[in-house]
Protein backbone atom coordinates (compact mmCIF):
# COMPACT_ATOMS: atom_id res chain seq x y z
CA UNK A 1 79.22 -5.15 -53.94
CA UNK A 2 82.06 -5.80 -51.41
CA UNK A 3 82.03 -5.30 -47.62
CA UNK A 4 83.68 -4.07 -44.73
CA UNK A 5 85.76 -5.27 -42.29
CA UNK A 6 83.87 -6.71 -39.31
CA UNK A 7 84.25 -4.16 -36.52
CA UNK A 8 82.25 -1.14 -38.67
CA UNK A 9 78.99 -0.53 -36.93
CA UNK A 10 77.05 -0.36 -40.26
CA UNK A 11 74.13 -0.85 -38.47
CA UNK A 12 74.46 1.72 -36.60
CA UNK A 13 71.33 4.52 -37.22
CA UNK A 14 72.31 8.21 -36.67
CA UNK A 15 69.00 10.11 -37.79
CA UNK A 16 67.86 11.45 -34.06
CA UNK A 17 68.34 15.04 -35.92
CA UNK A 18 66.33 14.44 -39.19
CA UNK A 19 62.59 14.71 -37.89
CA UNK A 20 60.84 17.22 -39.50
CA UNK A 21 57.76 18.60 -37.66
CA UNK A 22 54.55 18.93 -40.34
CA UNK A 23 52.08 21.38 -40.28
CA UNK A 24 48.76 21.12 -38.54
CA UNK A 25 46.28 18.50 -40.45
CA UNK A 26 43.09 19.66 -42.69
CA UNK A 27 40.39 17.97 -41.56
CA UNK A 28 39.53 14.96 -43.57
CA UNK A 29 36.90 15.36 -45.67
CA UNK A 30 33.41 13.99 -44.51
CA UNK A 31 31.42 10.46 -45.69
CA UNK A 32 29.88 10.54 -48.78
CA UNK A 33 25.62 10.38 -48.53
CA UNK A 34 24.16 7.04 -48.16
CA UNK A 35 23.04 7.77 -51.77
CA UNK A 36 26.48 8.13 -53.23
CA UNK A 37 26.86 4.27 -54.01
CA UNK A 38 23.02 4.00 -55.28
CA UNK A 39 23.33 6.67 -57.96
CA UNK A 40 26.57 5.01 -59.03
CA UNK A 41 24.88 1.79 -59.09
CA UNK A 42 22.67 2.78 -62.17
CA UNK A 43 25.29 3.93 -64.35
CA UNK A 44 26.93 0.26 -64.92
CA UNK A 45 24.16 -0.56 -67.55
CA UNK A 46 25.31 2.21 -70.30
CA UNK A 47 28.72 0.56 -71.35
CA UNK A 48 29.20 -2.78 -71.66
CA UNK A 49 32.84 -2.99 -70.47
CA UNK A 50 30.68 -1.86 -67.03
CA UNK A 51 27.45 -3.72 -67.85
CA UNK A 52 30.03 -6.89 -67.86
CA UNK A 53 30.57 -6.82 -64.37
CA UNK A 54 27.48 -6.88 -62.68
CA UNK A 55 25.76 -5.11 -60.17
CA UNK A 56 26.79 -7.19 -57.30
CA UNK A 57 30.47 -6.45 -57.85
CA UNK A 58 29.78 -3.29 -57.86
CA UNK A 59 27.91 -2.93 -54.68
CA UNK A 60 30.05 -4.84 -52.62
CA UNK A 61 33.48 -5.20 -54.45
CA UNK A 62 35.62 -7.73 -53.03
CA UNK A 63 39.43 -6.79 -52.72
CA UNK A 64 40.08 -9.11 -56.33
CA UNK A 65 37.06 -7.96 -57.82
CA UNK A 66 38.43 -4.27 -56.99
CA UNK A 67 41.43 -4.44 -58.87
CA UNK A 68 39.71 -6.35 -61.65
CA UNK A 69 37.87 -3.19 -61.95
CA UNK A 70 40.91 -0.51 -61.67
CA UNK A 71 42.73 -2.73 -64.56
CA UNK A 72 39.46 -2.40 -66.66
CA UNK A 73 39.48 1.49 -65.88
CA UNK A 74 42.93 1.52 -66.87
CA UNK A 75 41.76 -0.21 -70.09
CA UNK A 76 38.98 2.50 -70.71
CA UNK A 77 41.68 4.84 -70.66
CA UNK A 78 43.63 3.43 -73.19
CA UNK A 79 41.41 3.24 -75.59
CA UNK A 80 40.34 6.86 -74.99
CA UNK A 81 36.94 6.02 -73.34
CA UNK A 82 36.73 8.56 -71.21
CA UNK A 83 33.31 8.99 -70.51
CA UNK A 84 33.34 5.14 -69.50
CA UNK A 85 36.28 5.89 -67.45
CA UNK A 86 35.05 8.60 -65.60
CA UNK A 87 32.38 6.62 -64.04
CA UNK A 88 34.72 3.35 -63.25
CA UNK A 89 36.65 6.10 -61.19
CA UNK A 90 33.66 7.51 -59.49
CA UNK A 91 32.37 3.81 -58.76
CA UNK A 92 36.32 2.72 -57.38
CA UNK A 93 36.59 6.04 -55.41
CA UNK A 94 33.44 5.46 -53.35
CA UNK A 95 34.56 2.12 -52.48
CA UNK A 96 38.27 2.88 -51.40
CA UNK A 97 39.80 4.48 -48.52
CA UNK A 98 43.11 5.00 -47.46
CA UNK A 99 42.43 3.85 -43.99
CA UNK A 100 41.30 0.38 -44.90
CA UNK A 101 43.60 -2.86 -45.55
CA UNK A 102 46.30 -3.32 -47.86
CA UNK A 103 44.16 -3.81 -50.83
CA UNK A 104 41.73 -1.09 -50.13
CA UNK A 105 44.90 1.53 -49.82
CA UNK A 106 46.42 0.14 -53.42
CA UNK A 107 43.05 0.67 -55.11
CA UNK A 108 42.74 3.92 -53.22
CA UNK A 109 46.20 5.13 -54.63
CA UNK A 110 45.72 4.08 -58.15
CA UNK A 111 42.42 5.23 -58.34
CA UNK A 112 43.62 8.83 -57.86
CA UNK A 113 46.97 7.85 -60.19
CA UNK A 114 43.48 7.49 -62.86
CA UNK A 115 41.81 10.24 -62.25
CA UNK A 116 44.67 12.55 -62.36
CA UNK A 117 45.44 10.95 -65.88
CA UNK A 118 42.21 11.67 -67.09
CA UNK A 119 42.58 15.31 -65.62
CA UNK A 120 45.90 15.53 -67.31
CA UNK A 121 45.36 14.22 -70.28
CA UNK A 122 42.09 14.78 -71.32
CA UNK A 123 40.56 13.33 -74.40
CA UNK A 124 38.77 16.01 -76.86
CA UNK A 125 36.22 13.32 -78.20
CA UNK A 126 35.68 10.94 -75.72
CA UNK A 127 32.90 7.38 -76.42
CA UNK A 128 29.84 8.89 -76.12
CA UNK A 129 27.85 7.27 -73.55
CA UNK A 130 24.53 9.25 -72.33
CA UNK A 131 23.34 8.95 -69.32
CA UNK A 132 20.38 11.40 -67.32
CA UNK A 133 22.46 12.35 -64.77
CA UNK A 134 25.91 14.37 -64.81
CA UNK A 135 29.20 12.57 -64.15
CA UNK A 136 30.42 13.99 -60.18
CA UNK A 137 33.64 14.55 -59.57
CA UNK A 138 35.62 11.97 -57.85
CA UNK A 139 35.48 11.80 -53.89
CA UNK A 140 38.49 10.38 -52.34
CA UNK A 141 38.86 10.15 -48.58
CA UNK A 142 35.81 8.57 -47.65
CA UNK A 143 36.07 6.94 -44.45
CA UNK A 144 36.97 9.13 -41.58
CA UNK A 145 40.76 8.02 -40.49
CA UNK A 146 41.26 5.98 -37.47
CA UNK A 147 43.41 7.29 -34.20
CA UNK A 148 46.70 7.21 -35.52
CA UNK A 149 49.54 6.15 -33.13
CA UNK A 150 51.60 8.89 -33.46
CA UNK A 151 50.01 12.69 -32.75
CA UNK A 152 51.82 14.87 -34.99
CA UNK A 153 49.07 15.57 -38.13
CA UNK A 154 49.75 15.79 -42.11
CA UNK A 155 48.21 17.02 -45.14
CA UNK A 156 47.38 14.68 -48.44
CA UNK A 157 46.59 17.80 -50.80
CA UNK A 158 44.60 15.92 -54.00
CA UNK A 159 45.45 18.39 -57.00
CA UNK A 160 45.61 17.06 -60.67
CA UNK A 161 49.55 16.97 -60.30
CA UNK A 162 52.16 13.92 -60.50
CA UNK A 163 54.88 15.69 -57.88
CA UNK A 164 54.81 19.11 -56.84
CA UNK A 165 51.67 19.17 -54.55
CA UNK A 166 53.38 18.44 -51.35
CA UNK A 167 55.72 20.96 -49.06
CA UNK A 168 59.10 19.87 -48.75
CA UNK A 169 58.31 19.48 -45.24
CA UNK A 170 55.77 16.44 -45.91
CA UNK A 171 57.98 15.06 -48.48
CA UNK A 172 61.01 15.22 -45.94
CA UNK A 173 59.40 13.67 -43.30
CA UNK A 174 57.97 10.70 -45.23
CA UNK A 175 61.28 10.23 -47.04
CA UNK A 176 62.35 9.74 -43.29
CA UNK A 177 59.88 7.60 -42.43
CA UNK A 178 60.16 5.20 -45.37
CA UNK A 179 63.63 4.80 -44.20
CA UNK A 180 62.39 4.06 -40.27
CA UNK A 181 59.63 1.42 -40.97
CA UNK A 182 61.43 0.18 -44.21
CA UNK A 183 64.28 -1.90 -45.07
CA UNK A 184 64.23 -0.62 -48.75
CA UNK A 185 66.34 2.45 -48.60
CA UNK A 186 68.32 1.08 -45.25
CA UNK A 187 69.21 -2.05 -47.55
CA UNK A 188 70.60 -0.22 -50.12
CA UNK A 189 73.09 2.08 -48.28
CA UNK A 190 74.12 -0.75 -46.13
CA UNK A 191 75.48 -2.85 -49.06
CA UNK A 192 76.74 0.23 -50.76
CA UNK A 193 78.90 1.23 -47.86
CA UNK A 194 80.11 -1.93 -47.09
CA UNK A 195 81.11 -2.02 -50.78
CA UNK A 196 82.82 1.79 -50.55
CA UNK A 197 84.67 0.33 -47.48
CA UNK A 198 86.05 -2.71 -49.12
CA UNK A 199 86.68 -0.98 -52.39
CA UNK A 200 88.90 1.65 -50.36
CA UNK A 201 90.55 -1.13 -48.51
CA UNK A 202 91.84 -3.12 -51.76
CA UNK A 203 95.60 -2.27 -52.88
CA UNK A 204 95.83 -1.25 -56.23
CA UNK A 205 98.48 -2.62 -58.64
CA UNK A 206 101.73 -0.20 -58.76
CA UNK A 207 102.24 1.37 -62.08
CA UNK A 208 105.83 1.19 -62.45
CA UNK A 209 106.50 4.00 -64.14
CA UNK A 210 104.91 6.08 -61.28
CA UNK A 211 106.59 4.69 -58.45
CA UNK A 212 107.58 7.80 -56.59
CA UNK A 213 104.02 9.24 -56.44
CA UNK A 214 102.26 8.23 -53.31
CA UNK A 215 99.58 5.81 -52.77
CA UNK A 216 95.80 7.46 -52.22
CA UNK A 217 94.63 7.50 -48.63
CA UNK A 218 91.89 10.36 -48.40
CA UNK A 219 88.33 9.50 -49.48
CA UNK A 220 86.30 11.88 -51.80
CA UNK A 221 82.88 10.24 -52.66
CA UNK A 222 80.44 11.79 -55.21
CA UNK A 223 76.96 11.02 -53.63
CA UNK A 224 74.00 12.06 -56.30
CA UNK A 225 70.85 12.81 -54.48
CA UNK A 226 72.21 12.77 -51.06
CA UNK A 227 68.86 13.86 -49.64
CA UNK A 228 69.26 13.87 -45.91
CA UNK A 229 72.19 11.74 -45.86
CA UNK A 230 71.26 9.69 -43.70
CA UNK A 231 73.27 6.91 -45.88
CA UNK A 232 76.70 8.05 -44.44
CA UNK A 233 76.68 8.47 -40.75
CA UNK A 234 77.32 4.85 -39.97
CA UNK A 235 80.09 5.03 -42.67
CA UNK A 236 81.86 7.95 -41.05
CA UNK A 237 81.98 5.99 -38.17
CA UNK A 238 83.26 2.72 -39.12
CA UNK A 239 86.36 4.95 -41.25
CA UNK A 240 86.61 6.99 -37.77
CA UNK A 241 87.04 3.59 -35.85
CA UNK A 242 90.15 3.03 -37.88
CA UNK A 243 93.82 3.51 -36.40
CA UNK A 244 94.41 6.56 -38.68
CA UNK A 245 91.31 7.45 -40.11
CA UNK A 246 91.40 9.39 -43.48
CA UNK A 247 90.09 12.88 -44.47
CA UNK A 248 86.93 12.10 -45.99
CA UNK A 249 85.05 14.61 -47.96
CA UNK A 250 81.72 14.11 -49.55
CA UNK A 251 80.44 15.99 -52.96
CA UNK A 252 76.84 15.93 -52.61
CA UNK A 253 74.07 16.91 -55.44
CA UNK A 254 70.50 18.03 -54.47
CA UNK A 255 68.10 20.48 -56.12
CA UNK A 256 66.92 22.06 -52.79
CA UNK A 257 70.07 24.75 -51.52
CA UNK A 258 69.16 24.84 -48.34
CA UNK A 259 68.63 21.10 -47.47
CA UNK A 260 71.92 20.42 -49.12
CA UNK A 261 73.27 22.76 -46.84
CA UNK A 262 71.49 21.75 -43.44
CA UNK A 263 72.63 18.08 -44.15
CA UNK A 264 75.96 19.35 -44.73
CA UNK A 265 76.01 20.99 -41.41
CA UNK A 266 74.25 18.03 -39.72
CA UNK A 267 77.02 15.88 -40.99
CA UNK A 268 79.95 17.90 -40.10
CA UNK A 269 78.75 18.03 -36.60
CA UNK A 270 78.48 14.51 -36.53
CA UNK A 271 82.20 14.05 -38.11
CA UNK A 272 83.13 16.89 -35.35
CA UNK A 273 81.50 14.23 -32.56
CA UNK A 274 83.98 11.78 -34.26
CA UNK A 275 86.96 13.68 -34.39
CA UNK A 276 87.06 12.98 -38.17
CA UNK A 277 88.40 15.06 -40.36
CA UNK A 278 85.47 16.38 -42.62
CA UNK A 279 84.30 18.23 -46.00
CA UNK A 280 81.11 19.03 -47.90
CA UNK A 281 80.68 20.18 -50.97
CA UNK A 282 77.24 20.77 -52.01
CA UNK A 283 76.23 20.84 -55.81
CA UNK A 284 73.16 22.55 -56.95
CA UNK A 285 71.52 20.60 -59.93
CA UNK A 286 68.40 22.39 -61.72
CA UNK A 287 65.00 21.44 -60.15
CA UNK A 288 63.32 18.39 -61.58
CA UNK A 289 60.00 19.13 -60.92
CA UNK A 290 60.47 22.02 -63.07
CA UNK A 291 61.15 19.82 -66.55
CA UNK A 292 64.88 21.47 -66.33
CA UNK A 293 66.88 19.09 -64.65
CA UNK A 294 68.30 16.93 -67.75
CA UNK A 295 71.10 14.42 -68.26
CA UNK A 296 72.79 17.31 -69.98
CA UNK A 297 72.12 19.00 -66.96
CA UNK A 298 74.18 16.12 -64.81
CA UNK A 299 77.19 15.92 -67.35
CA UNK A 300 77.73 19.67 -67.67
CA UNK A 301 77.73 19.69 -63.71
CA UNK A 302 80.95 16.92 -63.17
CA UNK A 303 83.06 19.13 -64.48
CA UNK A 304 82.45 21.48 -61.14
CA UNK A 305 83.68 18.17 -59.18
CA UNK A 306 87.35 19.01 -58.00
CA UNK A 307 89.35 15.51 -58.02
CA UNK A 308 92.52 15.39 -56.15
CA UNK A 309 95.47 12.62 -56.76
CA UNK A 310 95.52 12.12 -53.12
CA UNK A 311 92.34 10.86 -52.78
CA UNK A 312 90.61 7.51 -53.52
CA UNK A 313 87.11 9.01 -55.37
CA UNK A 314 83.28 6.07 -54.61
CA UNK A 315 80.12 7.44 -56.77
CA UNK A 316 77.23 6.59 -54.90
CA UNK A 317 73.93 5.93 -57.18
CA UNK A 318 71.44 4.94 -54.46
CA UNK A 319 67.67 4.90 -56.34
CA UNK A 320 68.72 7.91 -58.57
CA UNK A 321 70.01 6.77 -62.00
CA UNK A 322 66.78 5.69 -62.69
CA UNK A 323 65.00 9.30 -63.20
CA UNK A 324 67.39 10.20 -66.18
CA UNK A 325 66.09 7.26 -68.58
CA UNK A 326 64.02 9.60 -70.61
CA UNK A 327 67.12 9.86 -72.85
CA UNK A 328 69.08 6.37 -72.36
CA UNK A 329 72.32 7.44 -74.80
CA UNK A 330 72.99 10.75 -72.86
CA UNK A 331 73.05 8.54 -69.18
CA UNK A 332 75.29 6.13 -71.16
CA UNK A 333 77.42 9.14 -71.66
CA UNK A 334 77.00 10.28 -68.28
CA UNK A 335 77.87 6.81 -67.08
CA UNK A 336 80.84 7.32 -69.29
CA UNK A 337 81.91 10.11 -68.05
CA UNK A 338 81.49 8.74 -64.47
CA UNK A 339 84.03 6.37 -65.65
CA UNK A 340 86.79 8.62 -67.12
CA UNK A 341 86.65 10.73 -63.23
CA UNK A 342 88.22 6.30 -62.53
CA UNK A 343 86.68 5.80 -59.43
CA UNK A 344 87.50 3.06 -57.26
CA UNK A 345 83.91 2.04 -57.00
CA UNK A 346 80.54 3.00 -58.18
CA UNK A 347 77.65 1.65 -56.16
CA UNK A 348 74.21 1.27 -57.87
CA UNK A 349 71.04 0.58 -56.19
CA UNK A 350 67.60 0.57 -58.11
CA UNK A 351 64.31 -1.02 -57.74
CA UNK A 352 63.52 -4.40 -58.91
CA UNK A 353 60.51 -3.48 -61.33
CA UNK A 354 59.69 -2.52 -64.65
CA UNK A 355 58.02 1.36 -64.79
CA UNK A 356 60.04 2.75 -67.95
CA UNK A 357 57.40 0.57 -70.48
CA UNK A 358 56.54 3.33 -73.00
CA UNK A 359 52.70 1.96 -73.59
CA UNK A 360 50.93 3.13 -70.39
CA UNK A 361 47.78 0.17 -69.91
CA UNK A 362 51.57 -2.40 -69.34
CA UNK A 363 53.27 0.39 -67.02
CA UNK A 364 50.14 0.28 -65.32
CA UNK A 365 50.00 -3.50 -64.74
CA UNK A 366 53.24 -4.00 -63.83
CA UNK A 367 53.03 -1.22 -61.12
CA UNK A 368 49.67 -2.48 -59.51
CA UNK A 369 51.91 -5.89 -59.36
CA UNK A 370 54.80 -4.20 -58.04
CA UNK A 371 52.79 -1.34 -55.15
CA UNK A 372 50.27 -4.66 -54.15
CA UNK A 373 53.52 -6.60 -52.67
CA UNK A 374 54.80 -3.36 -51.33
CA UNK A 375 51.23 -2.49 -50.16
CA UNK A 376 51.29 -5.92 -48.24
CA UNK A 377 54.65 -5.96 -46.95
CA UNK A 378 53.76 -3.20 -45.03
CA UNK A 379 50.39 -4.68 -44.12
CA UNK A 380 52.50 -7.26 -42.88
CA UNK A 381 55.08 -5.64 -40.74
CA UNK A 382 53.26 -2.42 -39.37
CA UNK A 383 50.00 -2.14 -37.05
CA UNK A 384 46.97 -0.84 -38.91
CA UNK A 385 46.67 2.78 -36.71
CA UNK A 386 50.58 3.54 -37.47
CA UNK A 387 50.69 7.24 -38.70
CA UNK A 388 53.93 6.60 -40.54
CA UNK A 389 53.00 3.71 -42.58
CA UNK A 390 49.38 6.12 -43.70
CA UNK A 391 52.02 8.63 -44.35
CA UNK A 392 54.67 6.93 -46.41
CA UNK A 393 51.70 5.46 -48.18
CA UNK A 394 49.76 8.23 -49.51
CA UNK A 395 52.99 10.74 -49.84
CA UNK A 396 55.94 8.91 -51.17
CA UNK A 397 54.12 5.83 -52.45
CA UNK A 398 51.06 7.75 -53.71
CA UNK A 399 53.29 10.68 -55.17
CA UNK A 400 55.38 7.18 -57.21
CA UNK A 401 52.24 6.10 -58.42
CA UNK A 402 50.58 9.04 -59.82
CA UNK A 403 53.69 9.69 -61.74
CA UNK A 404 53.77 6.19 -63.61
CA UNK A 405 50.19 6.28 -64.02
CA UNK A 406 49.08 9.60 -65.31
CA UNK A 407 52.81 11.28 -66.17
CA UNK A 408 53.82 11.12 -70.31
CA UNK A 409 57.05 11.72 -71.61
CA UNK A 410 59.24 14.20 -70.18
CA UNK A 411 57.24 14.61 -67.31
CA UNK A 412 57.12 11.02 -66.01
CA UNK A 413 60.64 10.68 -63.51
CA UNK A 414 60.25 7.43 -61.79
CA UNK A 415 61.42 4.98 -64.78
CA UNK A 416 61.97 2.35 -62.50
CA UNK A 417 64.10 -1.12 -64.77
CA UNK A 418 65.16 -4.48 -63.97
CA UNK A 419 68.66 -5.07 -63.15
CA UNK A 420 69.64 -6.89 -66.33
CA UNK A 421 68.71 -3.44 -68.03
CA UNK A 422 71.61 -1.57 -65.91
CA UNK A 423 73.85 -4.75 -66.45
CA UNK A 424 73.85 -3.82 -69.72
CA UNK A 425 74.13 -0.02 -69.42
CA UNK A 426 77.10 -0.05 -67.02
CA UNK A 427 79.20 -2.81 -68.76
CA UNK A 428 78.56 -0.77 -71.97
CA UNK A 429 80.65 2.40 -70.08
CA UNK A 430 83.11 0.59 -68.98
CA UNK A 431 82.39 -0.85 -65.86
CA UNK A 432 82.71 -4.59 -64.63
CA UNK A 433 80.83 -6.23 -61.97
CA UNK A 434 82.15 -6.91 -58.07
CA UNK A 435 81.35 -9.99 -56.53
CA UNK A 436 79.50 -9.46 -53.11
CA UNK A 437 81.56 -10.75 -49.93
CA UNK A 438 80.65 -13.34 -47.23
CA UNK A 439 80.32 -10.44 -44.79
CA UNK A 440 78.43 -8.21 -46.89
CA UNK A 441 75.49 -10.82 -47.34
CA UNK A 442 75.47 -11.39 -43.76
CA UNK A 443 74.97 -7.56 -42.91
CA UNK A 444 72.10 -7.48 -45.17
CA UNK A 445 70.76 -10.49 -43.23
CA UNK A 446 71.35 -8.64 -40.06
CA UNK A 447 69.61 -5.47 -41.06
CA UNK A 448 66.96 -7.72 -41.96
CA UNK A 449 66.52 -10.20 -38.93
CA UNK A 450 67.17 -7.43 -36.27
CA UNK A 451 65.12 -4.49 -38.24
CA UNK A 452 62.62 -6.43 -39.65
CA UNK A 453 62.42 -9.44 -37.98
CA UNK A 454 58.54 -10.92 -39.83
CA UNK A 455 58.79 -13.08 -42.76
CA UNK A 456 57.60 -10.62 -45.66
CA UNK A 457 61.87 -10.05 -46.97
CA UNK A 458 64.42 -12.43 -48.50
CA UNK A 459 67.05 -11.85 -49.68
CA UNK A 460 68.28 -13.12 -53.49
CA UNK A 461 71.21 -13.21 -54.69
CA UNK A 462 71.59 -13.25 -58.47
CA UNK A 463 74.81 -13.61 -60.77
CA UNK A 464 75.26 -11.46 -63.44
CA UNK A 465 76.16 -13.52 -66.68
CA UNK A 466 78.00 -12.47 -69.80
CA UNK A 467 79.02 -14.91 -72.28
CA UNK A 468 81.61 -12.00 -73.66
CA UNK A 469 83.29 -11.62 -70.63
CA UNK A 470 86.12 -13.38 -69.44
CA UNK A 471 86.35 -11.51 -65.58
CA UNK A 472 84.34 -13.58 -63.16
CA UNK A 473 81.18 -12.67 -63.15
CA UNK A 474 79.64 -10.54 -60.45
CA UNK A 475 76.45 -10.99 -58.24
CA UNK A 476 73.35 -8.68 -57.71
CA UNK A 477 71.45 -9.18 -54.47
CA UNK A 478 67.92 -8.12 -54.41
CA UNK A 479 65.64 -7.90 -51.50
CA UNK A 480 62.44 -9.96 -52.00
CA UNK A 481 58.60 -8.69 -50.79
CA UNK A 482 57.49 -11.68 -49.85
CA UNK A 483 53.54 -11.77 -50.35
């Protein structure tokens, strides 16, 4: 990715207008009994792959010994021992809490990622495995929350479901808080602007036979998921800072009408503030927590984009792409047809993990691996009573979780792959890489030192290589949990 020149004030954080109040709290649910942990304690001797561990781990399970025992449960599963499985849960449930430290909140999350699996999925003939007493249902929520530094309440609603059991209002306002207390989503659109802004800036070579048509100057970018938008604010203002700034006009998809249409207003205000000139286009996709919203559904939708010869065109794929992997040839084609619109740029951001592994019991390892660094960075950088870190946590964390964990085929979204994987998808449409410039690594560094300033990020920057290719070979930089 390229960057800008060095007077834009990418750093800059416009997002005074986003908050979104929440609805009054439910009451967390009260302590188990004292007996809870006793009755659970008897149950380890009538399966081995419990028996194995011992009643002292299971009375007081270390943080190691803790995910030793959600990786077993995860193993149960697999193999269809339910029964088994349903009383690893009960045992890891009891001894989690949301509310504790970093480890106790990742077995917390995953433990409810299980159970909503089993609840999901359940097994017809399950090991049987008798035991006197009946299997309870899970508890979750233990431990009664501590004061949390910030007054406003939320709700974490616990129904068997991967995505649609929060309001938009919860999901909104921890989308808004993972970018606040985060660098992960503030990292991304900062190198992705700074590449749109250097990509616009570049000359393009003069095709002769064209000479008398006139050279782009407008910007049109094609922004899928804009969300909140929140990514383009400090853009707008480094192209308003310019001597003659350009019309820029944003096409932005969404599945929600009306927040596409509240963060249009919210930016044209802001472009009004400016005195840039300004246009939004909203485009409704299908919902994809209703199963509708396909690749199909994406392709069939470009052709409402209106492209204009006047304007230089940026598609902006900020931690989006990723959800259309259920069918990899029709986001090739998409990717393709991306392509033949010949933008000037296409910026791609994506986590740095594996979730897309088709055989759930490695999905599952690789996300405890992945969530336990994210788990600590957090740990590392936020106070233990901070309401925003309990809320990004259990909503937009939690809601990630339970959908690699207990979602199956086309109802699993977040197929989260390495980079090499999109290397290989977007040289395959056409698309060769851009080297990242001095200035745009030393942004990220900013964001990083001034935002973030404790040592749990680095930054990494990787080259992509390709034997085939003669072009010099571009770079990748990925931000490091350091743990």
């Amino acid at each position: 990715m390229s960057a800008s020149s060095s007077h834009s004030p990418l750093l800059h954080d416009n997002q005074d207008d986003l908050h979104v109040d929440l609805p009054p709290a439910a009451a967390p649910p009260p302590p188990p009994p004292s007996q809870q942990l006793n009755h659970l304690h008897s149950w380890f001797h009538y399966h081995p792959q419990i028996q194995q561990l011992g009643p002292e781990m299971i009375i007081t399970p270390p943080s190691i010994q803790m995910r030793q025992l959600l990786l077993s449960c995860a193993q149960l599963i697999s193999r269809s021992d339910i029964t088994a499985a349903h009383r690893l849960i009960s045992i890891l449930s009891t001894n989690s809490s949301p509310y504790g430290d970093s480890s106790d909140r990742l077995v917390h999350s995953f433990t409810k990622a299980l159970s909503i699996r089993l609840h999901l999925h359940p097994h017809p003939h399950p090991h049987p495995h008798p035991h006197p007493h009946p299997l309870p249902l899970p508890i979750f929520s233990n431990i009664n929350p501590p004061n949390l530094t910030d007054s406003n309440n939320f709700i974490i609603t616990q129904r068997c479901n991967t995505s649609s059991n929060y309001n938009d209002a919860i999901l909104q306002s921890s989308y808004l808080s993972l970018n606040q207390i985060t660098p992960f989503i503030r990292f991304s659109q900062l190198t992705a602007n700074q590449a749109i802004l250097e990509a616009i800036d570049q000359p393009q070579p003069q095709n002769h036979s064209f000479t008398s048509s006139p050279q782009p100057h407008d910007i049109h970018i094609l922004d899928f998921d804009i969300m909140h938008g929140v990514q383009w604010p400090p853009l707008m203002q480094a192209i308003a800072d310019r001597h003659h700034p350009p019309t820029l006009r944003i096409t932005a998809t969404g599945t929600n009408l009306d927040i596409l249409r509240r963060t249009g207003d919210r930016l044209s205000k802001f472009a009004h503030s400016l005195g840039l000139r300004f246009r939004f286009f909203p485009l409704l996709l299908p919902d994809q927590t209703n199963n509708h919203h396909t690749v199909d559904d994406v392709i069939n939708h470009l052709s409402a984009v209106l492209l204009l010869p006047n304007e230089i065109l940026a598609v902006n794929c900020v931690l989006y792409l990723h959800r259309l992997l259920i069918d990899r040839d029709k986001l090739c084609l998409l990717l393709r047809k991306i392509k033949a619109m010949n933008p000037r740029v296409v910026t791609l951001a994506e986590r740095e993990a594996n979730h897309n592994h088709p055989i759930f019991l490695s999905r599952f390892t690789e996300a405890m691996n992945y969530y336990t660094a994210v788990f600590e960075s957090l740990e590392a950088t936020l106070p233990p009573n901070s309401r925003e870190r309990i809320e990004v946590e259990q909503v937009w964390f939690g809601r990630e979780i339970a959908d690699i964990v207990a979602a199956e085929g086309e109802n699993r979204k977040e197929r989260h792959e390495r980079y090499r994987s999109w290397e290989v998808m977007m040289r395959s449409a056409g698309f060769r890489n851009v080297s990242l410039s001095p200035y745009a690594l030393s942004q990220a560094k900013l964001l990083l030192r001034l935002h973030y300033p404790s040592e749990g990020y680095n930054l990494e920057i990787k080259p992509y290589d390709d034997d085939d290719d003669d072009d010099d070979d571009g770079q990748c930089m990925v931000m490091e949990l350091l743990v």
